[in-house]
N, C-alpha and C. Protein backbone atom coordinates (compact mmCIF):
# COMPACT_ATOMS: atom_id res chain seq x y z
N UNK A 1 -26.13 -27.71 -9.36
CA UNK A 1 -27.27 -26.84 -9.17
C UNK A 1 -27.87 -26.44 -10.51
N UNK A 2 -29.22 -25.96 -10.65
CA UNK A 2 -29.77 -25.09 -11.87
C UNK A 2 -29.14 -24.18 -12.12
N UNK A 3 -29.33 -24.05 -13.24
CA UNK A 3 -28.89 -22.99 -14.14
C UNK A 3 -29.52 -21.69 -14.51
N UNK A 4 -31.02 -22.48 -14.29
CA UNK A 4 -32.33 -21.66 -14.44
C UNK A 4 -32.39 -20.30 -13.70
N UNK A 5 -32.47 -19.52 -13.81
CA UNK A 5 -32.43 -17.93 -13.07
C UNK A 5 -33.76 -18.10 -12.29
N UNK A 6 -34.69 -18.10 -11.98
CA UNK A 6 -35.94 -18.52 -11.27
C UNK A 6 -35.81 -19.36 -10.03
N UNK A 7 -34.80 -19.93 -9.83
CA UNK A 7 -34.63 -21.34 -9.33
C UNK A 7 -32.81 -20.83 -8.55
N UNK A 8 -32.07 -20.73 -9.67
CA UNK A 8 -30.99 -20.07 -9.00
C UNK A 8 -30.98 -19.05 -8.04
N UNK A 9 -31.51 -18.21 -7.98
CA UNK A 9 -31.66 -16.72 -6.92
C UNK A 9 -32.84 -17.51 -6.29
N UNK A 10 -32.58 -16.73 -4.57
CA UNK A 10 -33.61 -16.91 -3.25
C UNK A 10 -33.92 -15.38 -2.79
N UNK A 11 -34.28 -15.38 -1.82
CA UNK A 11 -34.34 -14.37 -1.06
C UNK A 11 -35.13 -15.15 0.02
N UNK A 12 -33.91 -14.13 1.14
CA UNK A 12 -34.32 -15.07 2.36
C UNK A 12 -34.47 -14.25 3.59
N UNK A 13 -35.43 -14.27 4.57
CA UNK A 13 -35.67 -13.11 5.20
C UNK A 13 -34.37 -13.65 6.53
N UNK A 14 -33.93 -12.72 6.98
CA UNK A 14 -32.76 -12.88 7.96
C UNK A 14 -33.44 -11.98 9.70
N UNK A 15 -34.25 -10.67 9.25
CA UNK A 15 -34.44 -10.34 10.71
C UNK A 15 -35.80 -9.73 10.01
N UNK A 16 -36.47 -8.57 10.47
CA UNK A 16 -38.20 -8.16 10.42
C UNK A 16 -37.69 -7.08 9.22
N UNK A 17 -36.31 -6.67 9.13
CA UNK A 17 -36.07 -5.36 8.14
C UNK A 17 -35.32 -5.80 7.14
N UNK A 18 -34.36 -6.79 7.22
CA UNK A 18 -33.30 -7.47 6.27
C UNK A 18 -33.65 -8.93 5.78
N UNK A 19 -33.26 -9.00 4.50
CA UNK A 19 -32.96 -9.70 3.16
C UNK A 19 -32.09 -9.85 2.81
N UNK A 20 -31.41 -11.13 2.19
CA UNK A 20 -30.41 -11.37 1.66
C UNK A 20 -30.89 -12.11 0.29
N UNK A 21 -30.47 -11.77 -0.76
CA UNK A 21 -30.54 -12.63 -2.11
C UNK A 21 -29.28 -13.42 -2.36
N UNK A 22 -29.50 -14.76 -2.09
CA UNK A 22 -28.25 -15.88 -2.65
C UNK A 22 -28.51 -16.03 -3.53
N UNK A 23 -27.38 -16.81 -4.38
CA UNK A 23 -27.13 -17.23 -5.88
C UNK A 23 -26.96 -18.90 -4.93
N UNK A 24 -28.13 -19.56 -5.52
CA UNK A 24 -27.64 -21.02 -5.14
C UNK A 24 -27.16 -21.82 -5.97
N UNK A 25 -26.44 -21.18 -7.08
CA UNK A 25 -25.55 -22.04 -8.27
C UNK A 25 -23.93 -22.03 -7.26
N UNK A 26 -23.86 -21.33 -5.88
CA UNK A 26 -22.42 -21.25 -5.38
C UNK A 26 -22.85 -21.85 -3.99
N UNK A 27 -22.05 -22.74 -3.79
CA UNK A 27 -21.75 -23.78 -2.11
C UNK A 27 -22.05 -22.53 -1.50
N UNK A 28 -22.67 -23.29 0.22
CA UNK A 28 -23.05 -22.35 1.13
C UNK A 28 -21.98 -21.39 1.78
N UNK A 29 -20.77 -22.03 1.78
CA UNK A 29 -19.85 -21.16 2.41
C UNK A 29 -18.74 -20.40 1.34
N UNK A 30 -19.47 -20.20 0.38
CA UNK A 30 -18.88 -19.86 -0.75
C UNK A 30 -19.14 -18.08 -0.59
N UNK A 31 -17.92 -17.56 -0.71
CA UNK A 31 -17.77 -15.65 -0.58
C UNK A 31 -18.94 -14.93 -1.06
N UNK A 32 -19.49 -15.09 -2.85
CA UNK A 32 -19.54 -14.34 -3.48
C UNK A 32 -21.27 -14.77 -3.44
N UNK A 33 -21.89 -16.12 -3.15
CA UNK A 33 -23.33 -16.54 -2.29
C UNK A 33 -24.39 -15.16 -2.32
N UNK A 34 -23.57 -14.62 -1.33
CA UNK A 34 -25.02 -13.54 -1.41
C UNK A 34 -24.64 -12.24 -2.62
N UNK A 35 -25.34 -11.77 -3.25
CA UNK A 35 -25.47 -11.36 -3.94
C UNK A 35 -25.90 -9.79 -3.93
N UNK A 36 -26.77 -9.66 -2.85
CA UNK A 36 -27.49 -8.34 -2.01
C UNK A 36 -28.21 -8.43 -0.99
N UNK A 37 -27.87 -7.40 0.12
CA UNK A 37 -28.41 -7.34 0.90
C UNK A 37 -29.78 -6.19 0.88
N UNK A 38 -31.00 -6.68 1.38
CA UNK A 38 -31.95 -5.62 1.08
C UNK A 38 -32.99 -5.06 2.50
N UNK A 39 -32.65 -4.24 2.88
CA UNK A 39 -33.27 -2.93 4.69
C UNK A 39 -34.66 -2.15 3.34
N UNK A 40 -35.20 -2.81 4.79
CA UNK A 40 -36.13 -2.04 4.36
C UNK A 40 -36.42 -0.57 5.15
N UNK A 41 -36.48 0.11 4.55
CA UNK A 41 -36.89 2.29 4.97
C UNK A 41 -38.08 2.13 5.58
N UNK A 42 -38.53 1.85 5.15
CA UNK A 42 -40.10 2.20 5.51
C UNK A 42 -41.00 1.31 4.93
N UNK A 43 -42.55 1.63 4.63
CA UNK A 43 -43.53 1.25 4.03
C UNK A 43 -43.18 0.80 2.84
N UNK A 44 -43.54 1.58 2.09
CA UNK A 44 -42.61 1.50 0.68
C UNK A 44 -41.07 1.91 0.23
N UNK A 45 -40.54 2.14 0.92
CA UNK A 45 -38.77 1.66 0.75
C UNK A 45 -37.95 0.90 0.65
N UNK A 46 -37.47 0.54 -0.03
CA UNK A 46 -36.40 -0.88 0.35
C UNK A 46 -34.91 -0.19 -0.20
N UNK A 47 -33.93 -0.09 0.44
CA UNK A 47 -32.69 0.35 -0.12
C UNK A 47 -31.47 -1.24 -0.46
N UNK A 48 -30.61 -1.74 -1.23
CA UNK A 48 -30.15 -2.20 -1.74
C UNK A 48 -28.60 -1.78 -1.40
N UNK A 49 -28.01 -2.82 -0.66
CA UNK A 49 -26.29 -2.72 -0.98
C UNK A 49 -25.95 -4.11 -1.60
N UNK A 50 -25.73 -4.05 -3.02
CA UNK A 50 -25.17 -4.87 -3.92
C UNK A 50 -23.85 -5.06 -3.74
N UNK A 51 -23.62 -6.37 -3.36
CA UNK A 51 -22.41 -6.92 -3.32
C UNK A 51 -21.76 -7.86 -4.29
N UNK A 52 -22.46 -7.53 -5.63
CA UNK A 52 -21.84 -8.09 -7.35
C UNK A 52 -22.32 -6.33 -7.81
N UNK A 53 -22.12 -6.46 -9.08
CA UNK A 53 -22.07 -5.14 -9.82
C UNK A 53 -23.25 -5.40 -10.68
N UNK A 54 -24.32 -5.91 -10.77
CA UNK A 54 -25.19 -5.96 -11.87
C UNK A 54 -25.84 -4.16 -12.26
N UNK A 55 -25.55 -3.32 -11.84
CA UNK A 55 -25.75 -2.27 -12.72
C UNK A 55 -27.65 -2.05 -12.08
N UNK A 56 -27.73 -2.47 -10.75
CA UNK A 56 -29.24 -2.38 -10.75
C UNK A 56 -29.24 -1.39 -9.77
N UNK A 57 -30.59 -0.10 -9.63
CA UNK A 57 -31.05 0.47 -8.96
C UNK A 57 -30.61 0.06 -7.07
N UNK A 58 -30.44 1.08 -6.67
CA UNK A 58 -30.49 0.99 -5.08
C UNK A 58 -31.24 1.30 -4.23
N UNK A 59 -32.41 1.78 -4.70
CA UNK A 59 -33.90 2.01 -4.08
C UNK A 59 -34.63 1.05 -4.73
N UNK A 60 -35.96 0.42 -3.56
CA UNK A 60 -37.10 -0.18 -4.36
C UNK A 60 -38.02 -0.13 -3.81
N UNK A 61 -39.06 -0.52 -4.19
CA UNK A 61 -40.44 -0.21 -3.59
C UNK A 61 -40.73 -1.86 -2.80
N UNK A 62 -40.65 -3.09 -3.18
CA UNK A 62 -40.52 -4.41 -2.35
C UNK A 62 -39.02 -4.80 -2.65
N UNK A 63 -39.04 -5.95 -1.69
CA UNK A 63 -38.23 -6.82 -1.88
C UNK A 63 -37.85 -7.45 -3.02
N UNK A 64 -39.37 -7.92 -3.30
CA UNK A 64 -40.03 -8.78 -4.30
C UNK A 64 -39.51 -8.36 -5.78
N UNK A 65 -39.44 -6.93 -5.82
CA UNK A 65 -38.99 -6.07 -6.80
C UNK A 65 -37.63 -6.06 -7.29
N UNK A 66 -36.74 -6.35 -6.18
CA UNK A 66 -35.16 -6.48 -6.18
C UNK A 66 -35.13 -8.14 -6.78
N UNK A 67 -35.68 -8.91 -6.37
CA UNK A 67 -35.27 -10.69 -6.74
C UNK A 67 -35.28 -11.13 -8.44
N UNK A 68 -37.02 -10.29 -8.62
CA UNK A 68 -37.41 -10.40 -9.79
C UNK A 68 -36.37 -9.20 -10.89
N UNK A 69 -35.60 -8.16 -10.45
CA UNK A 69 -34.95 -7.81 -11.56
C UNK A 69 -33.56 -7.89 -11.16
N UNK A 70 -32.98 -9.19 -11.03
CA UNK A 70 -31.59 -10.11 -10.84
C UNK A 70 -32.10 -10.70 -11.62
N UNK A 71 -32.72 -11.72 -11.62
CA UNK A 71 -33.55 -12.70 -12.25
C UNK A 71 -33.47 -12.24 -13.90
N UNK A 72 -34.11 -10.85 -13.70
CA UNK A 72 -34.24 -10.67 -15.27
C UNK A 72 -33.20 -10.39 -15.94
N UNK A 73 -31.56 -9.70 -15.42
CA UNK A 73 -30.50 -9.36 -15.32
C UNK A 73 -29.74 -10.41 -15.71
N UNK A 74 -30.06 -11.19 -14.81
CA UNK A 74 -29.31 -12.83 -15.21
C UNK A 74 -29.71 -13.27 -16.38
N UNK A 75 -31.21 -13.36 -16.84
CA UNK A 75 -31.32 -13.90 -17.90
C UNK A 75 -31.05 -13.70 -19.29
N UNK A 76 -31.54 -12.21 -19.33
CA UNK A 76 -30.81 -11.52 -20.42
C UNK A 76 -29.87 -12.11 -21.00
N UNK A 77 -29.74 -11.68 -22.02
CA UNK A 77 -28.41 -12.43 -23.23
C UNK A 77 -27.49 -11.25 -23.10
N UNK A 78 -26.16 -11.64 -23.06
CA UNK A 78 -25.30 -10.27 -23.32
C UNK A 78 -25.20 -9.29 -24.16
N UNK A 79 -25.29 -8.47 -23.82
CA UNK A 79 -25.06 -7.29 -25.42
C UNK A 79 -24.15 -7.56 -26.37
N UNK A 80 -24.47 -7.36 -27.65
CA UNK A 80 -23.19 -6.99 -28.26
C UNK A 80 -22.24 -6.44 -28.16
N UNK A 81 -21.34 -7.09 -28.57
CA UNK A 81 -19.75 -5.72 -28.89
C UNK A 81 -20.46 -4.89 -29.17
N UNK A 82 -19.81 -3.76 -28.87
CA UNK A 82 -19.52 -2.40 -29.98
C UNK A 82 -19.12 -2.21 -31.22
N UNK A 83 -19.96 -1.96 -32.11
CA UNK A 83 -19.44 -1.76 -33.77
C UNK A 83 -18.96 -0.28 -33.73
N UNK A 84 -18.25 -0.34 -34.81
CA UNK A 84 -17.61 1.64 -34.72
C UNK A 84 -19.19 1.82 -36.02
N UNK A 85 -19.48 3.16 -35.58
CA UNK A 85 -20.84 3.47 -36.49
C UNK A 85 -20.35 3.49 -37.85
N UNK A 86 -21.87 3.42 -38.46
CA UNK A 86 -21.55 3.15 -40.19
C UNK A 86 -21.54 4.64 -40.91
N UNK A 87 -20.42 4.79 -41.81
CA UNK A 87 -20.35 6.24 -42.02
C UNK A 87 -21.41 6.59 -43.26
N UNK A 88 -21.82 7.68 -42.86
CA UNK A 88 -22.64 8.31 -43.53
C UNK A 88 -21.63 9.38 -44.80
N UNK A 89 -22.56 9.26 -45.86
CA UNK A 89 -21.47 10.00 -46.80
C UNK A 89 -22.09 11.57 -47.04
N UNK A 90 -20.93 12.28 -46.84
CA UNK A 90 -21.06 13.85 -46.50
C UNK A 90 -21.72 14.57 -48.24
N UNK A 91 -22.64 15.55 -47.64
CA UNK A 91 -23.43 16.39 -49.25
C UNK A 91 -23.16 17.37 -48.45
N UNK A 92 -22.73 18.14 -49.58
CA UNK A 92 -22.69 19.79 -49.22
C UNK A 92 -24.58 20.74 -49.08
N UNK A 93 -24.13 21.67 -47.88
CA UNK A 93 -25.17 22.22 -48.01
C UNK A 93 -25.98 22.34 -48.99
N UNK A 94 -27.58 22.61 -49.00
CA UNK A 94 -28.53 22.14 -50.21
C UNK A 94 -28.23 23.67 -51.11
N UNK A 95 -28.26 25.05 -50.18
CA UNK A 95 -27.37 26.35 -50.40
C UNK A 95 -26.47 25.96 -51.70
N UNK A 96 -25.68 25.05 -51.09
CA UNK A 96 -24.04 25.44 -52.35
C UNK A 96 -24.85 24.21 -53.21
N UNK A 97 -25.61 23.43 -53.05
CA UNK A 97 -25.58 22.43 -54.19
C UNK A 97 -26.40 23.46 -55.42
N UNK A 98 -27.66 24.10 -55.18
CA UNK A 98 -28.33 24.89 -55.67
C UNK A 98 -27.57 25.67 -56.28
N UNK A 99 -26.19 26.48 -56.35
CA UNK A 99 -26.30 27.75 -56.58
C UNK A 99 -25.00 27.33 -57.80
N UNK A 100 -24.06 26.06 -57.60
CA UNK A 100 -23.41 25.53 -58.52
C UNK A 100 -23.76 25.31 -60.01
């Protein structure tokens, strides 16, 4: 399959209120496939139960809205490690430097 994030993720309508987003880089009968399920509230509601951890919102305003930021999630490059911060070198109050 692609690799491509555009191409990898679907969204596929299942009934008049529910969505499912597959990952089609994983076989059809493969566990981890769907990715989220998305009910829609209302007009402008869409609520989100994520079944991977991407760290994304659980309200949305479309569907359309949920596909396109997996997509962008996926593509992203990973963060860096963590560096320990760069130390700053300590001056005494401007008070005591003055009065020395």
């Amino acid at each position: 399959m692609s690799t491509d994030p555009t191409t990898r993720f679907r969204m596929r309508r299942v009934t008049s209120i529910k969505w499912l987003i597959e990952d089609l880089s994983l076989p059809e009968m493969h566990e981890a496939r769907v990715v989220a399920h998305v009910y829609e509230v209302d007009d402008l509601e869409y609520d989100v139960v994520w079944l991977r951890d991407l760290g994304l919102a659980e309200h949305w305003m479309a569907p359309s809205e949920v596909l396109n930021a997996v997509i962008d999630k996926v593509s992203r490059p990973p963060r860096p490690a963590a560096r320990r911060p760069v130390p700053i070198p300590h001056l005494p109050p401007i008070r005591e430097r003055v009065s020395a």
